[in-house]
PDB file of N, CA and C in Angstrom:
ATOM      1  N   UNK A   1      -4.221   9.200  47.684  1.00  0.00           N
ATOM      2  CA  UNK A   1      -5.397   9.445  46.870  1.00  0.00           C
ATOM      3  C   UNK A   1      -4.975  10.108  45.564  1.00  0.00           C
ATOM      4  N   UNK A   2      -5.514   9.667  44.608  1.00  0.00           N
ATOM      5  CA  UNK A   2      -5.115  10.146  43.280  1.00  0.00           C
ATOM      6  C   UNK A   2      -6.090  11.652  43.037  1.00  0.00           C
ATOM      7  N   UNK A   3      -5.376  12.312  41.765  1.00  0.00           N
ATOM      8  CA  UNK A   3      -5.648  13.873  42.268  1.00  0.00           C
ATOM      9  C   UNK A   3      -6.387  13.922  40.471  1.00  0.00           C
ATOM     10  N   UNK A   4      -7.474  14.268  40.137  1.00  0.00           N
ATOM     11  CA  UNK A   4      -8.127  14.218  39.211  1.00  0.00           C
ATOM     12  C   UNK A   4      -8.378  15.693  38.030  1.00  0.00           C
ATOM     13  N   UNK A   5      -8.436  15.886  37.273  1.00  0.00           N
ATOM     14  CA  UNK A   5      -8.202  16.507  36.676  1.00  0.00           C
ATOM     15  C   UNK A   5      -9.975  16.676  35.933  1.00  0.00           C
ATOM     16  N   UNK A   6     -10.926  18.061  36.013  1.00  0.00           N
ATOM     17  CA  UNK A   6     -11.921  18.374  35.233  1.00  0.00           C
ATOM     18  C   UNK A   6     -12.248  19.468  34.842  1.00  0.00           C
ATOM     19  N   UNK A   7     -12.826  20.002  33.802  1.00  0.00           N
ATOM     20  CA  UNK A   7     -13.270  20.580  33.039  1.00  0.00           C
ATOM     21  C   UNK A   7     -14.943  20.601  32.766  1.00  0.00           C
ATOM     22  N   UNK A   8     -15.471  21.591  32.700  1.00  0.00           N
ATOM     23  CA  UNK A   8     -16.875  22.287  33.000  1.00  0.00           C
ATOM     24  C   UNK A   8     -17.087  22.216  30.970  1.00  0.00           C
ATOM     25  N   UNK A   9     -17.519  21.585  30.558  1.00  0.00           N
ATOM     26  CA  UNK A   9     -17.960  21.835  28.726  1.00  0.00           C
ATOM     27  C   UNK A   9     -18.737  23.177  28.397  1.00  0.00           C
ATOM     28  N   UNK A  10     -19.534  23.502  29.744  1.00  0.00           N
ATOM     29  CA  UNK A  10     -20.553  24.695  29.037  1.00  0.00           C
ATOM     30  C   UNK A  10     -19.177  25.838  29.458  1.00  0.00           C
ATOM     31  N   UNK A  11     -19.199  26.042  30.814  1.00  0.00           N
ATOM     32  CA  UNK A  11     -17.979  27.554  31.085  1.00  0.00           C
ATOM     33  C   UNK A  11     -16.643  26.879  30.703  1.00  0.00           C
ATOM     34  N   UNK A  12     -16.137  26.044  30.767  1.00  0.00           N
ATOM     35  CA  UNK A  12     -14.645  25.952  30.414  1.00  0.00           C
ATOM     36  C   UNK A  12     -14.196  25.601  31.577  1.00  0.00           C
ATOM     37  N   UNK A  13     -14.712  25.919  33.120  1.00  0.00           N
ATOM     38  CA  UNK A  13     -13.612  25.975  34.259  1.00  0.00           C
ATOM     39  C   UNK A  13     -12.966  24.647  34.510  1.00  0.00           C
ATOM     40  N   UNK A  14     -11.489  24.662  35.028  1.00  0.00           N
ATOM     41  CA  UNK A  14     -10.748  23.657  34.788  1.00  0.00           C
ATOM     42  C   UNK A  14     -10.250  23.860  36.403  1.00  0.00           C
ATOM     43  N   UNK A  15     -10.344  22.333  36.988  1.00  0.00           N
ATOM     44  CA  UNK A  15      -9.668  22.219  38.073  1.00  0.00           C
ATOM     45  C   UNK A  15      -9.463  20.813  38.728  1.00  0.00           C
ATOM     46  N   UNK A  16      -8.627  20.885  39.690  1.00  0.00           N
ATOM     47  CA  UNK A  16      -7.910  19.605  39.685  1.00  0.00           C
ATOM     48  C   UNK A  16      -8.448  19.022  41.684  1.00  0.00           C
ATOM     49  N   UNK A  17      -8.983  17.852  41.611  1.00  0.00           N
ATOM     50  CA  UNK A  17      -9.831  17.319  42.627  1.00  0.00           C
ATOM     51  C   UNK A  17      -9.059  16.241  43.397  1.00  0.00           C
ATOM     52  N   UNK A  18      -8.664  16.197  44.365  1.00  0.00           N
ATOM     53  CA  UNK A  18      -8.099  15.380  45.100  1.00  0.00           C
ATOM     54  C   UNK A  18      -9.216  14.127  45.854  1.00  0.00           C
ATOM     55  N   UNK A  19      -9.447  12.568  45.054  1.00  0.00           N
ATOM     56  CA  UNK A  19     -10.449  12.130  45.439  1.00  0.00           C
ATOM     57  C   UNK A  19     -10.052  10.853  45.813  1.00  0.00           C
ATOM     58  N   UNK A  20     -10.943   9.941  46.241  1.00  0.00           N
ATOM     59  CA  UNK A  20     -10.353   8.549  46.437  1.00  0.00           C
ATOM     60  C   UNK A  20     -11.136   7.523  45.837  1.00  0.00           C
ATOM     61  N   UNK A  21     -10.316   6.660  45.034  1.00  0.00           N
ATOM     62  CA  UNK A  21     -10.606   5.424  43.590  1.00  0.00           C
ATOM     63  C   UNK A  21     -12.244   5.526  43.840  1.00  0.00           C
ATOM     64  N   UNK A  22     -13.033   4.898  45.365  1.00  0.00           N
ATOM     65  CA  UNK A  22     -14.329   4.840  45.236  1.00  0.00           C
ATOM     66  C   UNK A  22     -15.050   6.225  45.234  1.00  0.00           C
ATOM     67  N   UNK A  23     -14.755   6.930  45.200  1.00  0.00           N
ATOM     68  CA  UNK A  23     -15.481   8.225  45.126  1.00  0.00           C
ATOM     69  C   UNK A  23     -16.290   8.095  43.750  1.00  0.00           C
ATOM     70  N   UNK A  24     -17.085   8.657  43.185  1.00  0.00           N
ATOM     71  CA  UNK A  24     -18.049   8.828  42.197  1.00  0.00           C
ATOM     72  C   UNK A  24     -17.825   9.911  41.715  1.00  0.00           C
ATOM     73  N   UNK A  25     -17.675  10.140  40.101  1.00  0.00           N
ATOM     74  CA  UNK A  25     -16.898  11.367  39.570  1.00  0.00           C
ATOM     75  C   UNK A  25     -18.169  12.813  39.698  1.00  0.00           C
ATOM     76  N   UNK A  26     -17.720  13.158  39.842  1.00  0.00           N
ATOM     77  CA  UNK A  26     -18.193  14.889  39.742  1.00  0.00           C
ATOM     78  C   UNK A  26     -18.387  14.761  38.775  1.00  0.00           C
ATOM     79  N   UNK A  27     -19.702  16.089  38.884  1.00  0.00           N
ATOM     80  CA  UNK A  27     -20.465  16.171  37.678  1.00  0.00           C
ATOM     81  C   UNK A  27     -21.280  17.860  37.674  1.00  0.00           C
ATOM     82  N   UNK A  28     -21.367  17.927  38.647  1.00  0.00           N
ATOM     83  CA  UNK A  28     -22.040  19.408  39.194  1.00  0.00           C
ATOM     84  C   UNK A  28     -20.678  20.117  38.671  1.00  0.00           C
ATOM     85  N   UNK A  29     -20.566  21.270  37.907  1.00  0.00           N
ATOM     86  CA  UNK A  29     -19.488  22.594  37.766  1.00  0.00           C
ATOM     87  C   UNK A  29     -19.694  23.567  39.322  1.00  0.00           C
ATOM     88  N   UNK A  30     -18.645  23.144  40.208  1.00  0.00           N
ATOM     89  CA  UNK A  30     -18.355  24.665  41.167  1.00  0.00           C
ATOM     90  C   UNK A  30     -18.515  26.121  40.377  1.00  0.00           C
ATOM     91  N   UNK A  31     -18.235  26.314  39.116  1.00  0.00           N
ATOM     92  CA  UNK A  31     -18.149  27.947  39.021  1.00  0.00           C
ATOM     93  C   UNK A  31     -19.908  27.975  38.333  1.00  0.00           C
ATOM     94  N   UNK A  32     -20.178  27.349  37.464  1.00  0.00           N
ATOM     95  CA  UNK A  32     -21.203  27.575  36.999  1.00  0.00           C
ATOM     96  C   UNK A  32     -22.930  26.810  37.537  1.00  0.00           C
ATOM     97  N   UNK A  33     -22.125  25.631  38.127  1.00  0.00           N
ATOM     98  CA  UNK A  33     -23.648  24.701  38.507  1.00  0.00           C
ATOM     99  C   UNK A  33     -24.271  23.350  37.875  1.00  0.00           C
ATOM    100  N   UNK A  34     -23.708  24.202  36.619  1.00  0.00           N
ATOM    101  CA  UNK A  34     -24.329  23.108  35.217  1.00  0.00           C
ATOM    102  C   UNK A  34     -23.581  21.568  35.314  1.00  0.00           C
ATOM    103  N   UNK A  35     -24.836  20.342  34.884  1.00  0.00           N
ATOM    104  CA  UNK A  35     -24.195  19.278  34.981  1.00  0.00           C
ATOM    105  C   UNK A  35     -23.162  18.644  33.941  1.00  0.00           C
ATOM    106  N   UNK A  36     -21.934  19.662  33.727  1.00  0.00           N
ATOM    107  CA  UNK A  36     -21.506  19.443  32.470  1.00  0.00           C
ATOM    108  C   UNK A  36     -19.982  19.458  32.610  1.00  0.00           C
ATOM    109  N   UNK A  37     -19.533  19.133  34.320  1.00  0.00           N
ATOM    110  CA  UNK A  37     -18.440  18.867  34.590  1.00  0.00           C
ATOM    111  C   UNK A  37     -17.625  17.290  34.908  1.00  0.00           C
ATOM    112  N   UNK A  38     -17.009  17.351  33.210  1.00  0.00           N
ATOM    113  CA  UNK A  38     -16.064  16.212  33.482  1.00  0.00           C
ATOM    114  C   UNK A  38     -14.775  15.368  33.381  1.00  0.00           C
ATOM    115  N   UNK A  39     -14.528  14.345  33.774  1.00  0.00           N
ATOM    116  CA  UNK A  39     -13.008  14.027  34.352  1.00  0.00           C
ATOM    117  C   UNK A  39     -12.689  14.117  33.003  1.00  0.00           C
ATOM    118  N   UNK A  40     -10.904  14.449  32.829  1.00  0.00           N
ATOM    119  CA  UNK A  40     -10.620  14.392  31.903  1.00  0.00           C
ATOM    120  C   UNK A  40      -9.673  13.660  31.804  1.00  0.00           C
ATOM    121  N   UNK A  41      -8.546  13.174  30.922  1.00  0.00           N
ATOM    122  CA  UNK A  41      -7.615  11.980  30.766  1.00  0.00           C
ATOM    123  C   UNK A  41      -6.673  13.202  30.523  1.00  0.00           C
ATOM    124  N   UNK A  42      -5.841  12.830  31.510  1.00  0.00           N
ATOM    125  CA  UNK A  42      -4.532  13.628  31.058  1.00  0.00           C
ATOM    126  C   UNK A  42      -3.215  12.392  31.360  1.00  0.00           C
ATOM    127  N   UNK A  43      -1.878  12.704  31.065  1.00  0.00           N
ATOM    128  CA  UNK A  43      -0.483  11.960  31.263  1.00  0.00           C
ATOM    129  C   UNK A  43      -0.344  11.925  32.510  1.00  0.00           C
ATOM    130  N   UNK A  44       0.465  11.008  32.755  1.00  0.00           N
ATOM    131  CA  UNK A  44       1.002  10.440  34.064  1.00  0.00           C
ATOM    132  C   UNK A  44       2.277  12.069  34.347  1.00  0.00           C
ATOM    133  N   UNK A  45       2.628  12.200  35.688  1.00  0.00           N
ATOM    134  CA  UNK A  45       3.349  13.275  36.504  1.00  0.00           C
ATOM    135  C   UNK A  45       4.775  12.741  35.969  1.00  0.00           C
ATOM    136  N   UNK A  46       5.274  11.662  36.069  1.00  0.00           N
ATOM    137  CA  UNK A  46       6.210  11.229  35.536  1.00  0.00           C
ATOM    138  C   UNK A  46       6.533  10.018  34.858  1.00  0.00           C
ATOM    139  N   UNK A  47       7.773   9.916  34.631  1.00  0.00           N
ATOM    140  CA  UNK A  47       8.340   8.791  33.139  1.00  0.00           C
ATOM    141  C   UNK A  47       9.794   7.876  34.151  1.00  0.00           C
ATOM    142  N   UNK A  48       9.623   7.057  33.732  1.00  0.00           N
ATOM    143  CA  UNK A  48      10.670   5.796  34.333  1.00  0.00           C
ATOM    144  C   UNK A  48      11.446   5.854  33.018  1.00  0.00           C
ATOM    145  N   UNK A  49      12.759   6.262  33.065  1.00  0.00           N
ATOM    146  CA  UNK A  49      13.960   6.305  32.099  1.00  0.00           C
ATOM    147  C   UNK A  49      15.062   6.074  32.983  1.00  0.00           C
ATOM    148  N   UNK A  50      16.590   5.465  31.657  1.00  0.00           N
ATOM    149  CA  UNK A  50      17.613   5.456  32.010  1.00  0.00           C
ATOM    150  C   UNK A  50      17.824   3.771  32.630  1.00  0.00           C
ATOM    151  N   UNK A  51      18.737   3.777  33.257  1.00  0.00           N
ATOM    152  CA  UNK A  51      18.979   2.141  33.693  1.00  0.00           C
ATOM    153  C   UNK A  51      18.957   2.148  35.167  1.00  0.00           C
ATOM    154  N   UNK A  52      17.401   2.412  35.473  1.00  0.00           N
ATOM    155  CA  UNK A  52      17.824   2.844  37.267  1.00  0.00           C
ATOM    156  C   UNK A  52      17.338   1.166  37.480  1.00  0.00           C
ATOM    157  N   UNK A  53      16.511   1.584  38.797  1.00  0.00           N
ATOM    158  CA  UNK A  53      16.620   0.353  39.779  1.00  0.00           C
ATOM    159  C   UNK A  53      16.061  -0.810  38.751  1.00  0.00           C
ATOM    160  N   UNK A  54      15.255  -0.508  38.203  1.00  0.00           N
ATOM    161  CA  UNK A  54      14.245  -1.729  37.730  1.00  0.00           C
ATOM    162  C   UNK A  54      15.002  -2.703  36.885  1.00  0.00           C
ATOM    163  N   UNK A  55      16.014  -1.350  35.748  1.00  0.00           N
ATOM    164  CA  UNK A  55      16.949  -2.635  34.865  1.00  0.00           C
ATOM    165  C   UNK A  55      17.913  -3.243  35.868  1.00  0.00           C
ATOM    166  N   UNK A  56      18.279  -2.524  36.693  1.00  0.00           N
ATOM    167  CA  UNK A  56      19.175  -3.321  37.574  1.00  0.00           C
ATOM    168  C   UNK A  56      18.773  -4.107  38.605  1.00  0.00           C
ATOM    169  N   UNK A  57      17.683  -3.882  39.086  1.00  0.00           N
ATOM    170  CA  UNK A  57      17.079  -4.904  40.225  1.00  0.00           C
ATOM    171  C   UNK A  57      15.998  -5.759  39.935  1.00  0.00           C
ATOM    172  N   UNK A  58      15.314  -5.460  39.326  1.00  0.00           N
ATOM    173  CA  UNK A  58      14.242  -6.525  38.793  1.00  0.00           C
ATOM    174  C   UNK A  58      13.951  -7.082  37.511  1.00  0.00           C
ATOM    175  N   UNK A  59      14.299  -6.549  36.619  1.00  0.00           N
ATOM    176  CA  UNK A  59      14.484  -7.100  35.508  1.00  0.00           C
ATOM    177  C   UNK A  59      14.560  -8.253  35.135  1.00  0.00           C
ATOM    178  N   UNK A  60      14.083  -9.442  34.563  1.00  0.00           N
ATOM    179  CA  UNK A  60      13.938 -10.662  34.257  1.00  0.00           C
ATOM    180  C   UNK A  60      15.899 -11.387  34.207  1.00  0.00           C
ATOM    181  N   UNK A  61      16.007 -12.267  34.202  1.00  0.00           N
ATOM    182  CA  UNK A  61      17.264 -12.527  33.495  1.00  0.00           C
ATOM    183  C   UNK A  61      18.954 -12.744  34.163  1.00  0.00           C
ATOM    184  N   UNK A  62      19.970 -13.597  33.543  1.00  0.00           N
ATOM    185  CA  UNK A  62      20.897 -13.606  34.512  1.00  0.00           C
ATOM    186  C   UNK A  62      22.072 -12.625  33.713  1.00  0.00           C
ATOM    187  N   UNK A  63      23.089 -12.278  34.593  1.00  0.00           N
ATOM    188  CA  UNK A  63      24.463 -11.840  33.933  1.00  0.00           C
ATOM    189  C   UNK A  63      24.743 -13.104  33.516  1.00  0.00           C
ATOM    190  N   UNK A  64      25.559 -12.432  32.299  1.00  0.00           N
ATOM    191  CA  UNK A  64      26.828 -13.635  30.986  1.00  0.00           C
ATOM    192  C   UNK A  64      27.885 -13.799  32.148  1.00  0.00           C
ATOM    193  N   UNK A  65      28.075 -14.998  32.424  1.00  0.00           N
ATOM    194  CA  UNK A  65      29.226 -15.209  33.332  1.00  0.00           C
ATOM    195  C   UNK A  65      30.606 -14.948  32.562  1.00  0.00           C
ATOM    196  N   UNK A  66      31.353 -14.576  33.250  1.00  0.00           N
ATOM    197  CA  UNK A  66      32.583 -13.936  32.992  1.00  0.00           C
ATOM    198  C   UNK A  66      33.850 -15.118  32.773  1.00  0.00           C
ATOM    199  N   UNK A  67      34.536 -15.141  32.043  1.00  0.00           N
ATOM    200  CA  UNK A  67      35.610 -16.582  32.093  1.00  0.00           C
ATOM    201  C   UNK A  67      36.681 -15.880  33.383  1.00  0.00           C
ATOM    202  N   UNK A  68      36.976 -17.144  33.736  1.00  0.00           N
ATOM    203  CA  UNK A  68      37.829 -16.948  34.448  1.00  0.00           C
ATOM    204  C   UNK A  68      39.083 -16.134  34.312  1.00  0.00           C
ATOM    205  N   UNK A  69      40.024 -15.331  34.804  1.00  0.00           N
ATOM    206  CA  UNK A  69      41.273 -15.018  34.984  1.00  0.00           C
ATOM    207  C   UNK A  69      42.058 -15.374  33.860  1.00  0.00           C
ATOM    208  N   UNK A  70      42.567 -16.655  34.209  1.00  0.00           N
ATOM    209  CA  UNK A  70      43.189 -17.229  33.164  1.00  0.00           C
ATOM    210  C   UNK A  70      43.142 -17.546  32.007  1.00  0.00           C
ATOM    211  N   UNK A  71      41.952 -17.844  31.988  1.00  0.00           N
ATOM    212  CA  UNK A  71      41.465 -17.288  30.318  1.00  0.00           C
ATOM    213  C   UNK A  71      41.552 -16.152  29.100  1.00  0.00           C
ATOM    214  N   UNK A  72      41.488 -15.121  29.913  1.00  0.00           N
ATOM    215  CA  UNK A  72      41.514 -13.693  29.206  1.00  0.00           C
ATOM    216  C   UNK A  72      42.791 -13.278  29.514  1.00  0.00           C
ATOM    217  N   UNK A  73      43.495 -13.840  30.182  1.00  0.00           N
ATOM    218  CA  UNK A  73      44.942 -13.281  29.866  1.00  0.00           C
ATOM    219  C   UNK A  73      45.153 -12.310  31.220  1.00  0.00           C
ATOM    220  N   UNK A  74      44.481 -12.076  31.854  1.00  0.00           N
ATOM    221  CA  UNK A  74      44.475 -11.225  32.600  1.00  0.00           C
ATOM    222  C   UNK A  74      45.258 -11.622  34.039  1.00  0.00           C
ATOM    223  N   UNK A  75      45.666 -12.967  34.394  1.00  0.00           N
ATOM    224  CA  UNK A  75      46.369 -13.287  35.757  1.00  0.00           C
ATOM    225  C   UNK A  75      45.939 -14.795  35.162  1.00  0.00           C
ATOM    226  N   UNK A  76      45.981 -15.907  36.762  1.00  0.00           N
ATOM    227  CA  UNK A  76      45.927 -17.249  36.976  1.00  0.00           C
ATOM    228  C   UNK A  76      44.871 -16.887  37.893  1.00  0.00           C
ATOM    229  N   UNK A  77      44.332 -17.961  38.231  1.00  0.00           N
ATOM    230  CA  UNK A  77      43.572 -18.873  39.260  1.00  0.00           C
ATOM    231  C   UNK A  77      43.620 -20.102  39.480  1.00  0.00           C
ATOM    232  N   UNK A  78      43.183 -20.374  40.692  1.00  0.00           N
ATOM    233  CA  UNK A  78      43.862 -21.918  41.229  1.00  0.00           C
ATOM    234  C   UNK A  78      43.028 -22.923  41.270  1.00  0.00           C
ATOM    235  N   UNK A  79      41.810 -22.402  40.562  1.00  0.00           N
ATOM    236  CA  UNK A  79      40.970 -23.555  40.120  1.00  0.00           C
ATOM    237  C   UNK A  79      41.222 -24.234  38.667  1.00  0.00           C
ATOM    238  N   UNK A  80      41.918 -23.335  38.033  1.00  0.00           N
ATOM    239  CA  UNK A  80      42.070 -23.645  36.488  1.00  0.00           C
ATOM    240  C   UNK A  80      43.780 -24.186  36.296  1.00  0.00           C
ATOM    241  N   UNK A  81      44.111 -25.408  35.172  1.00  0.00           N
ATOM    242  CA  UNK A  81      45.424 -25.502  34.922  1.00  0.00           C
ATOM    243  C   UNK A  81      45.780 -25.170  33.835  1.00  0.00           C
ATOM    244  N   UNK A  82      46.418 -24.220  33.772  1.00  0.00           N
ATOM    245  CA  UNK A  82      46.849 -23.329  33.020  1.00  0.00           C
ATOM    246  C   UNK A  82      47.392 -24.535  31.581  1.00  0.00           C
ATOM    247  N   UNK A  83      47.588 -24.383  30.342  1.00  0.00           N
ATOM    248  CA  UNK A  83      47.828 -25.358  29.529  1.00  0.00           C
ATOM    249  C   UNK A  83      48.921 -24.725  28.857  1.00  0.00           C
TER     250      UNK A  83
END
């Protein structure tokens, strides 16, 4: 269940509501009464950075195939004849 974040406009009081998607937003203020309590938009808890799973596991796209061995100088292989 996502955890909601409100604010009272007439007193100020600020507090955070643990509700579920169909629930119907609050509107009554707990400290004061008044119908003047509401959700507010705040940032996401966290940020997806760096090259974790997603660039490496899901990410659209193929690896640049690599030349063979013998090509780059680096050894032979026995699929290729060396020239």
């Amino acid at each position: 269940m996502p955890i909601y974040e409100y604010r009272c406009d007439s007193c100020g009081f600020q507090k955070e509501h643990l509700q579920k998607l169909s629930d119907a937003p609050l509107t009554t203020c707990p400290d004061c009464g008044k119908e003047s309590y509401a959700k507010l938009l705040s940032a996401a808890g966290f940020q997806l950075k760096g090259s974790g799973w997603y660039a490496t596991d899901f990410k659209g796209g193929s690896k640049p195939a690599s030349p063979p061995p013998c090509q780059t100088g680096e050894g032979s292989c026995s699929s290729c004849v060396a020239s």
